[in-house]
Protein backbone atom coordinates (compact mmCIF):
# COMPACT_ATOMS: atom_id res chain seq x y z
CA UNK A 1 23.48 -17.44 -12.55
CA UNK A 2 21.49 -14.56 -14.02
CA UNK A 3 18.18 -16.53 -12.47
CA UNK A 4 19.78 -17.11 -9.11
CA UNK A 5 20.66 -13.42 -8.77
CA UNK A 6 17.19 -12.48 -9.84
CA UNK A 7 15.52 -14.19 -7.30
CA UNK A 8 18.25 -12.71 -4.48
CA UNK A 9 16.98 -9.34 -5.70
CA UNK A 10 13.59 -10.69 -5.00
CA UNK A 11 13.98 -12.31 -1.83
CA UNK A 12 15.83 -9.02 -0.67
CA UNK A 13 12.83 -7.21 -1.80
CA UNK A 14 10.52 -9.49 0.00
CA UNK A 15 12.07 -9.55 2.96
CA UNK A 16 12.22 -5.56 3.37
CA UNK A 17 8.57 -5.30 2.63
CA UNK A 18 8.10 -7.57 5.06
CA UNK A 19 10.46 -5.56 7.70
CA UNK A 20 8.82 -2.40 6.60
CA UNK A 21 5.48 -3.50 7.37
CA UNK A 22 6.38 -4.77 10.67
CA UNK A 23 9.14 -2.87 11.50
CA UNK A 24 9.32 0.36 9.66
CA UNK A 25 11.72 1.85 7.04
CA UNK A 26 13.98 3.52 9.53
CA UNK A 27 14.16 -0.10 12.03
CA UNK A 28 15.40 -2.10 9.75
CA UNK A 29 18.93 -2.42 8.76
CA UNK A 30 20.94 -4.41 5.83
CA UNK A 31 22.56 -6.71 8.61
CA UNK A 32 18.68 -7.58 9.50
CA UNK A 33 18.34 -8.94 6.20
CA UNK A 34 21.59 -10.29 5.87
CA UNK A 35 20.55 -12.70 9.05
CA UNK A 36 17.35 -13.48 7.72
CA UNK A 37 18.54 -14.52 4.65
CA UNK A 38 21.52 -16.25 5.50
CA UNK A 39 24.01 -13.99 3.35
CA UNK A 40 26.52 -11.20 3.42
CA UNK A 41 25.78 -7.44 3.56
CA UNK A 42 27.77 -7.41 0.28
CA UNK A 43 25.26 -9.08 -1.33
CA UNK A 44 22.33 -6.77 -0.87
CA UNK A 45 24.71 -3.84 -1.01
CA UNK A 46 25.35 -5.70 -4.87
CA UNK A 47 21.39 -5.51 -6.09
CA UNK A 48 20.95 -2.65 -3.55
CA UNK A 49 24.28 -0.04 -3.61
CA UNK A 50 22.27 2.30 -0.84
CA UNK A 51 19.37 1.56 1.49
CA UNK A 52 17.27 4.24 -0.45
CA UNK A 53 17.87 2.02 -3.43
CA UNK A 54 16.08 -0.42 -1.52
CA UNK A 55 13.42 1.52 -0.66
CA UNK A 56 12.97 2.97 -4.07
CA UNK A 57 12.59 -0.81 -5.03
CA UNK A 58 9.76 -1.54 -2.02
CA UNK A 59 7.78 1.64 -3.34
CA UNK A 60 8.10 -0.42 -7.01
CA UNK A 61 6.96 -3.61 -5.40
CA UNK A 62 3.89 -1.97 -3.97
CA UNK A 63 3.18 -0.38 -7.16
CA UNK A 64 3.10 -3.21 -8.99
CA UNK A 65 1.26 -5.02 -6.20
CA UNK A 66 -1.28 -1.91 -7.08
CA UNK A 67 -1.47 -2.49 -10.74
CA UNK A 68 -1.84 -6.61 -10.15
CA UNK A 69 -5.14 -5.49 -7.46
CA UNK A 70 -6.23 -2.40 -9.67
CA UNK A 71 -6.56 -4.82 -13.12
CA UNK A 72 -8.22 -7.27 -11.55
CA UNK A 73 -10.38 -4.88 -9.70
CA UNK A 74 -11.04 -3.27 -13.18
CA UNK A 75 -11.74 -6.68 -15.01
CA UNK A 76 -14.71 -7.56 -12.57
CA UNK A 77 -18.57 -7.22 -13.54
CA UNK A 78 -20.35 -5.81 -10.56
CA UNK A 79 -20.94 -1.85 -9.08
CA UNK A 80 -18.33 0.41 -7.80
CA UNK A 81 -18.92 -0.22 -4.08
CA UNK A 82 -18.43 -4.15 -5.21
CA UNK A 83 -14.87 -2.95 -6.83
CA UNK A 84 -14.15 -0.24 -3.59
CA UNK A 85 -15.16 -3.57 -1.71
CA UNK A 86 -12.43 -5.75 -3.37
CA UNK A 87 -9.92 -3.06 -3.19
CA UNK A 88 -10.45 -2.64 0.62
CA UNK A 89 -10.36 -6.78 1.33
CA UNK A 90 -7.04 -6.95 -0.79
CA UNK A 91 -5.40 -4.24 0.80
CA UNK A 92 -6.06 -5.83 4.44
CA UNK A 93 -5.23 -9.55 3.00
CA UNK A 94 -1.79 -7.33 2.02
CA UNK A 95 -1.69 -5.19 5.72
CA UNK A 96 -2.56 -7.29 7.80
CA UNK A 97 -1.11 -10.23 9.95
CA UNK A 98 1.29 -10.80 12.22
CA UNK A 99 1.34 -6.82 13.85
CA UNK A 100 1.48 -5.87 10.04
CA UNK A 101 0.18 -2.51 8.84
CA UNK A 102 -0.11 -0.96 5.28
CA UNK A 103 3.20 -0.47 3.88
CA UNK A 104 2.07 2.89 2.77
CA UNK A 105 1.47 3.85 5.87
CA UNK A 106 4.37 2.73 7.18
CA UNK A 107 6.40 4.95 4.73
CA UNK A 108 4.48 7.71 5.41
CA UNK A 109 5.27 7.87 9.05
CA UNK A 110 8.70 7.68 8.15
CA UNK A 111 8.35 10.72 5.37
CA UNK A 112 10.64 12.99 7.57
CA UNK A 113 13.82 10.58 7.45
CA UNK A 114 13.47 9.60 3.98
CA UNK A 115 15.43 9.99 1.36
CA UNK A 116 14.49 12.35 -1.42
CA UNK A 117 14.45 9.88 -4.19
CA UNK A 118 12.32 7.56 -1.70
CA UNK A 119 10.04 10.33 -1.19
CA UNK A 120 9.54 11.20 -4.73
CA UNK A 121 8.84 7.35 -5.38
CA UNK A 122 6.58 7.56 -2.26
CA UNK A 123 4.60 10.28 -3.76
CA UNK A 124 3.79 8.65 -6.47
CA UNK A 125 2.66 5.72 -5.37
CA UNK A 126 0.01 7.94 -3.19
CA UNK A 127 -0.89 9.69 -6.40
CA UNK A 128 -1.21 5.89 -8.09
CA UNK A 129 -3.23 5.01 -5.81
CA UNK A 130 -5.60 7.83 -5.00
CA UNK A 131 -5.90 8.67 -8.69
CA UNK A 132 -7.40 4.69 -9.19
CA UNK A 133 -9.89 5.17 -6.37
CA UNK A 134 -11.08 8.75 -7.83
CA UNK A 135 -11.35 7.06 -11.40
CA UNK A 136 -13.35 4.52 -9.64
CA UNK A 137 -15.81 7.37 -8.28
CA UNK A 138 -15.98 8.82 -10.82
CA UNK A 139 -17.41 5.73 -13.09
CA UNK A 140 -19.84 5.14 -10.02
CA UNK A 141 -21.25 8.71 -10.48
CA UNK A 142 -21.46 8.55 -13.87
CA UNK A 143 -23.64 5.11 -13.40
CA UNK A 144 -25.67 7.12 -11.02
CA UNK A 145 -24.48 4.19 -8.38
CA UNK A 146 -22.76 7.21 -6.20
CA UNK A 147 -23.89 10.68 -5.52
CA UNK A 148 -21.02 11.98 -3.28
CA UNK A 149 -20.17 15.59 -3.03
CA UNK A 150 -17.23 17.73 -4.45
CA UNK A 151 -14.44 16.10 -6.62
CA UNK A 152 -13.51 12.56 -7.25
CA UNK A 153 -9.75 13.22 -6.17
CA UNK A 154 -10.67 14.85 -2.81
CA UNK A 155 -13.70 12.19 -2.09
CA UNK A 156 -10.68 9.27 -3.00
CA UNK A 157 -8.33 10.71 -0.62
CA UNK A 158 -10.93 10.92 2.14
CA UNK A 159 -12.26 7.71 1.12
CA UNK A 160 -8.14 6.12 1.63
CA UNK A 161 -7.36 8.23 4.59
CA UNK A 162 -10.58 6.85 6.29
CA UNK A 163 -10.08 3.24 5.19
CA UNK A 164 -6.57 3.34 6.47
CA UNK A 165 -6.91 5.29 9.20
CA UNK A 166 -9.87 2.56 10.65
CA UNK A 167 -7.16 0.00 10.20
CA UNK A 168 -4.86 1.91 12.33
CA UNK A 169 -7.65 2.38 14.59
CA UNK A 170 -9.32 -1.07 14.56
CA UNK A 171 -5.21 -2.51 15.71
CA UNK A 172 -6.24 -1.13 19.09
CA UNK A 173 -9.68 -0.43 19.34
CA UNK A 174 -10.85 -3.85 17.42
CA UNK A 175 -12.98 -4.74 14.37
CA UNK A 176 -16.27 -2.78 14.98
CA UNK A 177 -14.12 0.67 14.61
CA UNK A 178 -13.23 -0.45 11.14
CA UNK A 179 -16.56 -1.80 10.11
CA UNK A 180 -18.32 1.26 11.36
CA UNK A 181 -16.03 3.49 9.57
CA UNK A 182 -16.62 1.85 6.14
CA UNK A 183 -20.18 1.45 6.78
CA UNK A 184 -20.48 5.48 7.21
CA UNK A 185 -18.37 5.99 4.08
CA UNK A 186 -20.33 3.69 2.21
CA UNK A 187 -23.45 5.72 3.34
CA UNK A 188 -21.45 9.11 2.19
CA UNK A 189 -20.51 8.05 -1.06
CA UNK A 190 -24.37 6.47 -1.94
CA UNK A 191 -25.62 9.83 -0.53
């Protein structure tokens, strides 16, 4: 029983990262998931008592998506840019598809409707996330392999906000958008 419910929990939690990243938080509904998953509202009201329970639990799942990437990121032999390489591939492997886009993002858009607990959770998965990429800098400057300027943190976020943003971008405008993005932040961060 206790492995059957486990993997309802999971499946729920699949599922609404799914919906999220193709649907946003706020278009997606319990009876959505109920449908595709061939069970009763009860159910995910059971693992899930509120839909900012759920979402709580998505921001989680990324997370630990994050940590999976990050260690493995981490673990390989190579420069920085190789590692900022990796990281960017994985995240688009994760984003993209079937008129998918970063779950991230997708939460952010939604920031105003949120839930507070949601939004606390959402803030620090940001901070997770930015505070990898700055520690990655960071090690690149210290190799000498980078010689950005300013701070790690505000080079990460800039770094993030133009990788994501090209994605955004590239959804309409096509590849060469995205490519030439990274390519220029590449260039900034080599000096």
């Amino acid at each position: 029983m206790q492995v059957r419910l486990k993997n309802r929990k999971e499946q729920i939690v699949n599922l609404g990262l799914e919906l999220l990243q193709t649907r946003g938080f706020e278009n997606f509904s319990y009876q959505d998931l109920a449908r595709e998953l061939g069970i009763t509202k009860a159910s995910i009201h059971h693992h899930f008592p509120k839909k900012a329970d759920l979402g709580v639990a998505l921001c989680e799942a990324i997370q630990d998506w994050h940590e999976h990437q990050f260690k493995k990121i981490s673990a390989l032999q190579g420069t920085v840019m190789e590692k900022l390489d990796v990281y960017v591939q994985g995240n688009l492997r994760f984003a993209c598809g079937e008129k998918k886009i970063c779950p991230l993002s997708s939460l952010q858009a939604d920031i105003a409707s949120l839930p507070d607990g949601m939004k606390k959770a959402l803030k620090r998965l940001d901070e997770h996330e930015l505070n990898y990429i700055a520690d990655l800098l960071d090690h690149g400057r210290e190799a000498g392999e980078l010689t950005f300027e300013g701070d790690s943190f505000s080079q990460a976020t800039l770094f993030v906000l133009a990788f994501k943003g090209a994605m955004q971008y590239s959804r309409v405008h096509g590849e060469k958008i995205f490519e030439a993005t990274m390519a220029q932040m590449r260039l900034q961060l080599a000096g």
